[in-house]
C-alpha atoms as a PDB file:
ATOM      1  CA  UNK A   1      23.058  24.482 -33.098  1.00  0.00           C
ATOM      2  CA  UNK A   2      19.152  23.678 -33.218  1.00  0.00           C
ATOM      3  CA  UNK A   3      20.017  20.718 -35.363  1.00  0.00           C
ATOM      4  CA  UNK A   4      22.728  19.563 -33.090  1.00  0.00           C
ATOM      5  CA  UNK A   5      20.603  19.786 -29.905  1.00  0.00           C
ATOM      6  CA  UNK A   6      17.512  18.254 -31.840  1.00  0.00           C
ATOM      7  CA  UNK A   7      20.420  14.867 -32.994  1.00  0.00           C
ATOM      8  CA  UNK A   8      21.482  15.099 -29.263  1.00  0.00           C
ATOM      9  CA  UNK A   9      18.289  14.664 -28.000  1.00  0.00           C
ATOM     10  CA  UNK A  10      17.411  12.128 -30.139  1.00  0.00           C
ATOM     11  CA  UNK A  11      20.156   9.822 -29.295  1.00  0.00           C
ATOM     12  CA  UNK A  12      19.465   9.668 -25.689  1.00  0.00           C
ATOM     13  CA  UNK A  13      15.579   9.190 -26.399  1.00  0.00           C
ATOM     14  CA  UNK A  14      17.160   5.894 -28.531  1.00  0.00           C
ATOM     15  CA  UNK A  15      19.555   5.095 -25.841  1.00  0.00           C
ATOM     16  CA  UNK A  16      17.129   5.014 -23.081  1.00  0.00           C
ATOM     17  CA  UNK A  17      14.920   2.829 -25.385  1.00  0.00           C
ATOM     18  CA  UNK A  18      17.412   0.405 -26.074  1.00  0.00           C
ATOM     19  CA  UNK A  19      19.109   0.269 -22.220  1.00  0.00           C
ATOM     20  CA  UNK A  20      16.136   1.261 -20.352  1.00  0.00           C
ATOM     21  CA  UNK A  21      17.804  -0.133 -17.197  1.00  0.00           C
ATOM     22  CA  UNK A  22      19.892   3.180 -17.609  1.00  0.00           C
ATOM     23  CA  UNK A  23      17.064   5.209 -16.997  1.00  0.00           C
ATOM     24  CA  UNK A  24      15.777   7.183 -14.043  1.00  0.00           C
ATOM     25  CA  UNK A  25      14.064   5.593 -11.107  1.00  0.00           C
ATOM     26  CA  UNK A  26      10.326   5.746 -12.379  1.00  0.00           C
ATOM     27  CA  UNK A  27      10.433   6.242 -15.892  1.00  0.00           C
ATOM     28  CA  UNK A  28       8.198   4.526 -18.040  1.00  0.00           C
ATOM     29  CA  UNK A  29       8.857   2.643 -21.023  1.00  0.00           C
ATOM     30  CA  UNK A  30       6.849   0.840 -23.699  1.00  0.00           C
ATOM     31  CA  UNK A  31       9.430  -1.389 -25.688  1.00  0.00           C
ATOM     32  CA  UNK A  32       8.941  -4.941 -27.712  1.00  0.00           C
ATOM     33  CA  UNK A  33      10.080  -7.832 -25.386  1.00  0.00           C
ATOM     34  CA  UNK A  34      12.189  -9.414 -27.831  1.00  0.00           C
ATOM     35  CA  UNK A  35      14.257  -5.788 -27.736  1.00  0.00           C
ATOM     36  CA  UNK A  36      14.354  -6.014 -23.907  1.00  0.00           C
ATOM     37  CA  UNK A  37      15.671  -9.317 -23.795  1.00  0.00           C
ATOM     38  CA  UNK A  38      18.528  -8.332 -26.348  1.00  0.00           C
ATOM     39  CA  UNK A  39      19.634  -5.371 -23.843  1.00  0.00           C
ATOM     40  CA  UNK A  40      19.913  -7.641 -21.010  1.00  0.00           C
ATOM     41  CA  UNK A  41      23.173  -7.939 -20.013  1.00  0.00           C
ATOM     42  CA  UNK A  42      24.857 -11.268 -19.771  1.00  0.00           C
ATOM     43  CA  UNK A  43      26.859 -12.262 -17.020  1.00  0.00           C
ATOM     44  CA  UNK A  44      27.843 -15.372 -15.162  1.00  0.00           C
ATOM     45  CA  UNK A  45      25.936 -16.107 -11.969  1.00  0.00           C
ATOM     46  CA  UNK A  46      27.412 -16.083  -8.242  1.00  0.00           C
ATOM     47  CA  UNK A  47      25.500 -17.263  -5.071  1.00  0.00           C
ATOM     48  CA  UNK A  48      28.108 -15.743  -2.924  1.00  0.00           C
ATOM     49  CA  UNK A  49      27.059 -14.825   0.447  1.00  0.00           C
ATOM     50  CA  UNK A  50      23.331 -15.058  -0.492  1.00  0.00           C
ATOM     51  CA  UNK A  51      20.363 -15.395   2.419  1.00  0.00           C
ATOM     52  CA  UNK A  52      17.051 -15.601   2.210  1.00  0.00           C
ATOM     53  CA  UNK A  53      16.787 -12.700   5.084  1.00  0.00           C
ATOM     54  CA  UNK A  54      18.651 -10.634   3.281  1.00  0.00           C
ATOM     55  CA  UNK A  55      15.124  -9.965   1.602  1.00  0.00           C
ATOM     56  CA  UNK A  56      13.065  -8.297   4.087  1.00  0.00           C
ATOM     57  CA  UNK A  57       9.645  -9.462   2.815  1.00  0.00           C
ATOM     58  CA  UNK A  58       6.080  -9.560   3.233  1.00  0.00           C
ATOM     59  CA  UNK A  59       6.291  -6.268   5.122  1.00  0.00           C
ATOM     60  CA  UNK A  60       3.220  -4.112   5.361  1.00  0.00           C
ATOM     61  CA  UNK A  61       4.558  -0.886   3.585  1.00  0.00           C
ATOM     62  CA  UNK A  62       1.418   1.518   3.422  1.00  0.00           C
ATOM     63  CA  UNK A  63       0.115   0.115   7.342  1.00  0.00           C
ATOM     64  CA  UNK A  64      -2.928  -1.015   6.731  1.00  0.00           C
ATOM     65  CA  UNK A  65      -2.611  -3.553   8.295  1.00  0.00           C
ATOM     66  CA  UNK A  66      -2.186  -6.326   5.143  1.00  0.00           C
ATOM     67  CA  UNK A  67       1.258  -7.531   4.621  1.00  0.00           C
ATOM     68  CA  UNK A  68       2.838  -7.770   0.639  1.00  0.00           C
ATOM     69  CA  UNK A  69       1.684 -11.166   0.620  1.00  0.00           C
ATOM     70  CA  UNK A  70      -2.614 -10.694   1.512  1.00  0.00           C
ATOM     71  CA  UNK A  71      -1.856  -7.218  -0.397  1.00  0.00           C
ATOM     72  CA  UNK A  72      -1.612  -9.831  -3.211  1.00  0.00           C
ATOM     73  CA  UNK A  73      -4.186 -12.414  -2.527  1.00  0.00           C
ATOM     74  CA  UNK A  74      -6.264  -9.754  -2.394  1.00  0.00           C
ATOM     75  CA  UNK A  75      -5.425  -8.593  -6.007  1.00  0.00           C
ATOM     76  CA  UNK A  76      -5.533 -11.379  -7.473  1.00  0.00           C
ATOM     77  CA  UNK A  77      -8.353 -13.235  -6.340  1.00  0.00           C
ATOM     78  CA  UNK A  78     -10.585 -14.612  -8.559  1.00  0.00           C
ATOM     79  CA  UNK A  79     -13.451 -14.765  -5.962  1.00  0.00           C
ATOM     80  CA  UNK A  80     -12.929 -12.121  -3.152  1.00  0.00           C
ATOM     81  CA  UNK A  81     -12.546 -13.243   0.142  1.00  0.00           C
ATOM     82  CA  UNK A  82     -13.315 -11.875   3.481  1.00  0.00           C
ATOM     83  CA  UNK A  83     -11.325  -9.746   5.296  1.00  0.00           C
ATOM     84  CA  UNK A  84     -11.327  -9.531   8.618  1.00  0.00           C
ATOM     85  CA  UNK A  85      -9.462  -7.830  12.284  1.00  0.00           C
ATOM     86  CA  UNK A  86      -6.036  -7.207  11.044  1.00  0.00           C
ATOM     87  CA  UNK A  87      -6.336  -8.189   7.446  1.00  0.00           C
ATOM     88  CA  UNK A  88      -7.540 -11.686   7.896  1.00  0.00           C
ATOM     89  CA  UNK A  89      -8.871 -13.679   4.641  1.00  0.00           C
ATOM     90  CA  UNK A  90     -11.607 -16.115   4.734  1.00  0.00           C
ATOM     91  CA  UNK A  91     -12.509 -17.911   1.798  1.00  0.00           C
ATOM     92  CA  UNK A  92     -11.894 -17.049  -1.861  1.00  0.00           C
ATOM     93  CA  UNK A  93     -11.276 -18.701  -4.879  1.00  0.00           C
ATOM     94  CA  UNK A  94      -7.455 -18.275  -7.112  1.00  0.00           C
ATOM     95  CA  UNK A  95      -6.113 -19.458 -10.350  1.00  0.00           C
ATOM     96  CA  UNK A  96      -2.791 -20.342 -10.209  1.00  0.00           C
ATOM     97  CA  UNK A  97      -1.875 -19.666 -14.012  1.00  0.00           C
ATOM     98  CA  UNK A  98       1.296 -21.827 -13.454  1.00  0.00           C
ATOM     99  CA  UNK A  99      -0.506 -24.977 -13.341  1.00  0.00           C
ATOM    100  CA  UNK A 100      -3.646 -23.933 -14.550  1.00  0.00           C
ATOM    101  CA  UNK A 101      -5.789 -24.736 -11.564  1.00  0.00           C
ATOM    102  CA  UNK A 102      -8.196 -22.898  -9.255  1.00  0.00           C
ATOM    103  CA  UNK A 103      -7.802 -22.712  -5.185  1.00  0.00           C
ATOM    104  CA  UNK A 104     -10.498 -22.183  -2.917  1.00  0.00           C
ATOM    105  CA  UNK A 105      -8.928 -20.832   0.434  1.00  0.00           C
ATOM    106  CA  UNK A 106      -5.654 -18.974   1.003  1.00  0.00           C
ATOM    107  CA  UNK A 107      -3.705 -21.677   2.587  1.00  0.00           C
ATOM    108  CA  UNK A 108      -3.000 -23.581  -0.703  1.00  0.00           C
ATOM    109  CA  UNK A 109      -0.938 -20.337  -2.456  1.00  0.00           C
ATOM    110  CA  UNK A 110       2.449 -19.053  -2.085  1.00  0.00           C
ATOM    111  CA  UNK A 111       3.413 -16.148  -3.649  1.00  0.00           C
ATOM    112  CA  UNK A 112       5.602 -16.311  -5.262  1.00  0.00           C
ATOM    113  CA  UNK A 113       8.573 -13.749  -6.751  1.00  0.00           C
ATOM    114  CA  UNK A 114       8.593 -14.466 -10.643  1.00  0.00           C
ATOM    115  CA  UNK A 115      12.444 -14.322 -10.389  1.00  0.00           C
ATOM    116  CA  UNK A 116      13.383 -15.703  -7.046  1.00  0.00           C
ATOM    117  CA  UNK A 117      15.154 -13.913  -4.472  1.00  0.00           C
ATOM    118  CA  UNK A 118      18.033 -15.988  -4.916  1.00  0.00           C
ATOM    119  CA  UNK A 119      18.314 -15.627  -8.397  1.00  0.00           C
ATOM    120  CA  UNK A 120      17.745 -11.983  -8.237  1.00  0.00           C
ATOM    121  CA  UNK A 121      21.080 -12.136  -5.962  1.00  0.00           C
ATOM    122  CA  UNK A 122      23.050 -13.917  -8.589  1.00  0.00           C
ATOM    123  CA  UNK A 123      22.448 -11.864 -11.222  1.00  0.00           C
ATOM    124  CA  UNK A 124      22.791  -8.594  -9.469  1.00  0.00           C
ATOM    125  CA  UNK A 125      20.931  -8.369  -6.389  1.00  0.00           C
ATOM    126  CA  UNK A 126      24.028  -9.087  -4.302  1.00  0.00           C
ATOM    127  CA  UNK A 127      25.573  -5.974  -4.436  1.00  0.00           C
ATOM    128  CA  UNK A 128      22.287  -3.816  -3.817  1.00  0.00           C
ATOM    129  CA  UNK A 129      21.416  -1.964  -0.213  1.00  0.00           C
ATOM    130  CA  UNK A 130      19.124  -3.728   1.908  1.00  0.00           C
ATOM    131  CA  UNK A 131      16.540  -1.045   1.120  1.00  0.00           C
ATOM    132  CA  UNK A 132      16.549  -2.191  -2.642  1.00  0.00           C
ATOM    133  CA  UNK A 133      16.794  -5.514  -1.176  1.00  0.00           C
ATOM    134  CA  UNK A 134      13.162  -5.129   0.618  1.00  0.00           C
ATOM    135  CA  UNK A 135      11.776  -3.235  -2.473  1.00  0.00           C
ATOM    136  CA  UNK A 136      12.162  -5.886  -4.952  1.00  0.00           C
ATOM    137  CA  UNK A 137      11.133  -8.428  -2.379  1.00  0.00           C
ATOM    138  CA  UNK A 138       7.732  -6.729  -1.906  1.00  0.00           C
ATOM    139  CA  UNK A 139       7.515  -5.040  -5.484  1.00  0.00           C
ATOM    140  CA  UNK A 140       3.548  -3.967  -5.775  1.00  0.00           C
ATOM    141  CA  UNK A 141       4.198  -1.481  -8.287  1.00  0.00           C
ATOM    142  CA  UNK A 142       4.618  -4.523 -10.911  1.00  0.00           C
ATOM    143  CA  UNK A 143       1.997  -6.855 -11.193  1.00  0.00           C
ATOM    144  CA  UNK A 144       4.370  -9.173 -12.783  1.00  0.00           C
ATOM    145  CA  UNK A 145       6.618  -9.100  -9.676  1.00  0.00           C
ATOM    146  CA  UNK A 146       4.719 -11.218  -7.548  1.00  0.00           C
ATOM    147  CA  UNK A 147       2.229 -13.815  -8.510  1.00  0.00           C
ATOM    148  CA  UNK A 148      -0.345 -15.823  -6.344  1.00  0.00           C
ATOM    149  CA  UNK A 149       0.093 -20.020  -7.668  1.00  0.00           C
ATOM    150  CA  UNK A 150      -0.243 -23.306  -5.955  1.00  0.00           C
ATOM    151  CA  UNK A 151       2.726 -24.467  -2.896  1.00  0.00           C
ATOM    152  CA  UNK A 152       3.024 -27.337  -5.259  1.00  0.00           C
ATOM    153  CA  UNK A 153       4.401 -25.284  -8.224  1.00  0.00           C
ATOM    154  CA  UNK A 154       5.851 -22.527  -6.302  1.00  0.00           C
ATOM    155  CA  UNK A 155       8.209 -25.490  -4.681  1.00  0.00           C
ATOM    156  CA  UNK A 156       8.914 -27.225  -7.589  1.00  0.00           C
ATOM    157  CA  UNK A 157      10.196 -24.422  -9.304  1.00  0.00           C
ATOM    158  CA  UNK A 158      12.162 -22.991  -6.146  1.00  0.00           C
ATOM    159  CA  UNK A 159      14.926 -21.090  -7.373  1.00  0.00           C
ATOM    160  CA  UNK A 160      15.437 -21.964 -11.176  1.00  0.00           C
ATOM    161  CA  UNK A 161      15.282 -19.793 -13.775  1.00  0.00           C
ATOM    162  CA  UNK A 162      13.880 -20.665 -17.140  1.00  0.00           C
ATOM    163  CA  UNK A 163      16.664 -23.046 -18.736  1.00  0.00           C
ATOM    164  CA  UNK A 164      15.822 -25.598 -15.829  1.00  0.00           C
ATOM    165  CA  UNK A 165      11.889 -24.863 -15.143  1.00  0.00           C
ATOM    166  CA  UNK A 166       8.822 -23.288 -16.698  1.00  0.00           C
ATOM    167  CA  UNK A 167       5.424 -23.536 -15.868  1.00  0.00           C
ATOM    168  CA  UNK A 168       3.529 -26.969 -16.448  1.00  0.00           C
ATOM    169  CA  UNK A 169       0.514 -25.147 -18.358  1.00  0.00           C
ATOM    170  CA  UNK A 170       2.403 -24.587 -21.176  1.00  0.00           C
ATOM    171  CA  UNK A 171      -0.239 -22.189 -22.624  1.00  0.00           C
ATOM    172  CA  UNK A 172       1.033 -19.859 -20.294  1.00  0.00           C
ATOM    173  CA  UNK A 173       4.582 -19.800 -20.766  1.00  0.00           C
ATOM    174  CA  UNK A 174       5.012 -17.106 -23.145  1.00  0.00           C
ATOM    175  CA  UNK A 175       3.610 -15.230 -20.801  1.00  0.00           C
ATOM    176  CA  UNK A 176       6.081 -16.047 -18.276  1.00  0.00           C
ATOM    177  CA  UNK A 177       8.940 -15.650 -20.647  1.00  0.00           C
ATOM    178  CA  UNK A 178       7.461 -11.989 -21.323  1.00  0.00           C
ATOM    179  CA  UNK A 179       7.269 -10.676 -17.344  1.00  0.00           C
ATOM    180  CA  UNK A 180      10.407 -12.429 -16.925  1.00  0.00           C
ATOM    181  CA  UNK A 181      12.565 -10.558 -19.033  1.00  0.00           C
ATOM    182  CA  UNK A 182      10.115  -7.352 -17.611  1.00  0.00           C
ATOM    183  CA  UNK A 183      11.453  -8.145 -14.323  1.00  0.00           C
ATOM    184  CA  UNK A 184      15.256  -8.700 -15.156  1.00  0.00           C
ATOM    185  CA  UNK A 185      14.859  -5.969 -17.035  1.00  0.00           C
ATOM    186  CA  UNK A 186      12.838  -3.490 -14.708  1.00  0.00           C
ATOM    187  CA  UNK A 187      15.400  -4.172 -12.006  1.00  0.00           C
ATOM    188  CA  UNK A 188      18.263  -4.043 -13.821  1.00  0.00           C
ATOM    189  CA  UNK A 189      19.381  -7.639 -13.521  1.00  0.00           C
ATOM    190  CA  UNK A 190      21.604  -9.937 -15.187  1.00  0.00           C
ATOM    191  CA  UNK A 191      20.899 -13.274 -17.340  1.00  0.00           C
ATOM    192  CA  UNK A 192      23.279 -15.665 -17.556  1.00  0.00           C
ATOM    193  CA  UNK A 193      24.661 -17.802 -20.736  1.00  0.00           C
ATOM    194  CA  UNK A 194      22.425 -20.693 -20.472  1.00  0.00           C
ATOM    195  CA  UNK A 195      19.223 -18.641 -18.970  1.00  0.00           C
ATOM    196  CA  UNK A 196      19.875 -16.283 -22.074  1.00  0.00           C
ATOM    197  CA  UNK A 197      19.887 -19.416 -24.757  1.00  0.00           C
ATOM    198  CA  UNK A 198      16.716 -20.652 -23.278  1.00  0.00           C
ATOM    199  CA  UNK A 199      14.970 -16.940 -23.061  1.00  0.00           C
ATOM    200  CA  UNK A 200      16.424 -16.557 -26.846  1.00  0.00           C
ATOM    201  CA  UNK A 201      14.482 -19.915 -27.999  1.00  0.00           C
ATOM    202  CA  UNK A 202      11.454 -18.638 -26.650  1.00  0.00           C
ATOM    203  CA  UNK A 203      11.619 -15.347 -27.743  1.00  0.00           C
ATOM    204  CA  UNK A 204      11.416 -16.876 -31.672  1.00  0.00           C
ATOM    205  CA  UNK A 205       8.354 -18.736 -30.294  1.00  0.00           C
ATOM    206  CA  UNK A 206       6.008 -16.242 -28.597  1.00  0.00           C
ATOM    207  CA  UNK A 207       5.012 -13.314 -29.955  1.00  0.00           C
ATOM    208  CA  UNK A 208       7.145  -9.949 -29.865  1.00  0.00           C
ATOM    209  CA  UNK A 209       4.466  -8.295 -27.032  1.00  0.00           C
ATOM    210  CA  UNK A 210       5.042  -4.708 -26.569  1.00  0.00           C
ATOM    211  CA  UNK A 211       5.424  -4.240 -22.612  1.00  0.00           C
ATOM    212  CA  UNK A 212       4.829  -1.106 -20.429  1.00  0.00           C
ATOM    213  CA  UNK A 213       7.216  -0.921 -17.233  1.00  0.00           C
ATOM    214  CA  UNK A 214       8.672   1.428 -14.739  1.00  0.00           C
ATOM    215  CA  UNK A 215      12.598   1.741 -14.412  1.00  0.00           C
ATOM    216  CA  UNK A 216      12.998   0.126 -10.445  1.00  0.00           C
ATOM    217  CA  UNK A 217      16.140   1.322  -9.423  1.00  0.00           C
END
């Protein structure tokens, strides 16, 4: 019986390591990215029925008075700016990793959502509540999740995944392949056939980085 409980056991520990989007809210997993990306399931995409405001975002979450997005800035500055009244910022300096340049001032920087909102809804994100909606929107608990980068290369990219845009500093885009597949995979999202051809090529390119992550939902 001990031997049967100890096998037992020791299948779901290998389950939940290679489906980790199976797992409990919260749990925290340290797998190679090249295994993630070979659990992701693939699905075709649908837009059906998608709106941006069906993503509650920037919303201040802990009130103190700095919304998701200066929560952010604030991270990720490179040279900390002032805050001021209600979570003002003055001055600063960013790098955008994306295009490998450095802002001074906040107004230059999106933020942007590493997998967009709409293509969070087409692989998945569709048929979540509106709570789960808002949570991935303003996702702090992930660094990966959001990412501070110039207008000009949030807006270029827009809504594509990585078989139709990846960052113009290519040094960086094994990294972006990496939290990519963290994301889809952290939320429990879909990639689709061309997205997962594309992620596959640069999988046998970049290294096979082990990644820490919390199951989302």
């Amino acid at each position: 019986m001990r031997i049967l409980a100890t096998l037992a056991a020791t299948g779901a520990a290998l389950a939940t390591l290679i489906s980790p989007a199976h797992a409990d809210p919260g749990t925290t997993h340290t797998i190679p990215v090249r295994s993630l990306l070979n659990a992701l399931p693939i699905a075709d995409e649908t837009r059906a029925g998608y709106q941006r405001e069906a993503f509650k975002h920037w919303v201040d979450a802990d009130k103190d008075g700095c919304s998701t997005r200066n929560e952010v800035l604030l991270e990720e500055a490179v040279n900390a700016p002032q805050v001021t009244g209600r979570c003002t910022l003055t001055g600063g300096t960013w790098y955008s990793p994306y295009d490998d340049t450095y802002v001074d001032g906040a107004r230059g920087l999106d933020i942007d959502h590493l997998v967009p909102l709409a293509e969070s809804w087409d692989s998945g994100a569709g048929e979540w509540t509106a709570a789960e909606r808002e949570a991935y929107a303003n996702d702090l608990d992930d660094h990966r999740a959001l990412i501070a980068v110039t207008a000009r290369s949030n807006r270029s990219k827009a809504d594509q995944d990585p078989a139709t845009w990846q960052p113009p500093a290519e040094a960086y885009r094994c990294q972006y392949f990496t939290d990519w597949v963290t994301i889809k995979t952290r939320w429990g999202l879909a990639i689709d056939p061309a997205e997962q051809a594309t992620l596959s090529e640069l999988a046998d390119e970049c290294p096979n980085t082990p990644v820490t992550f919390e199951t989302a939902r």
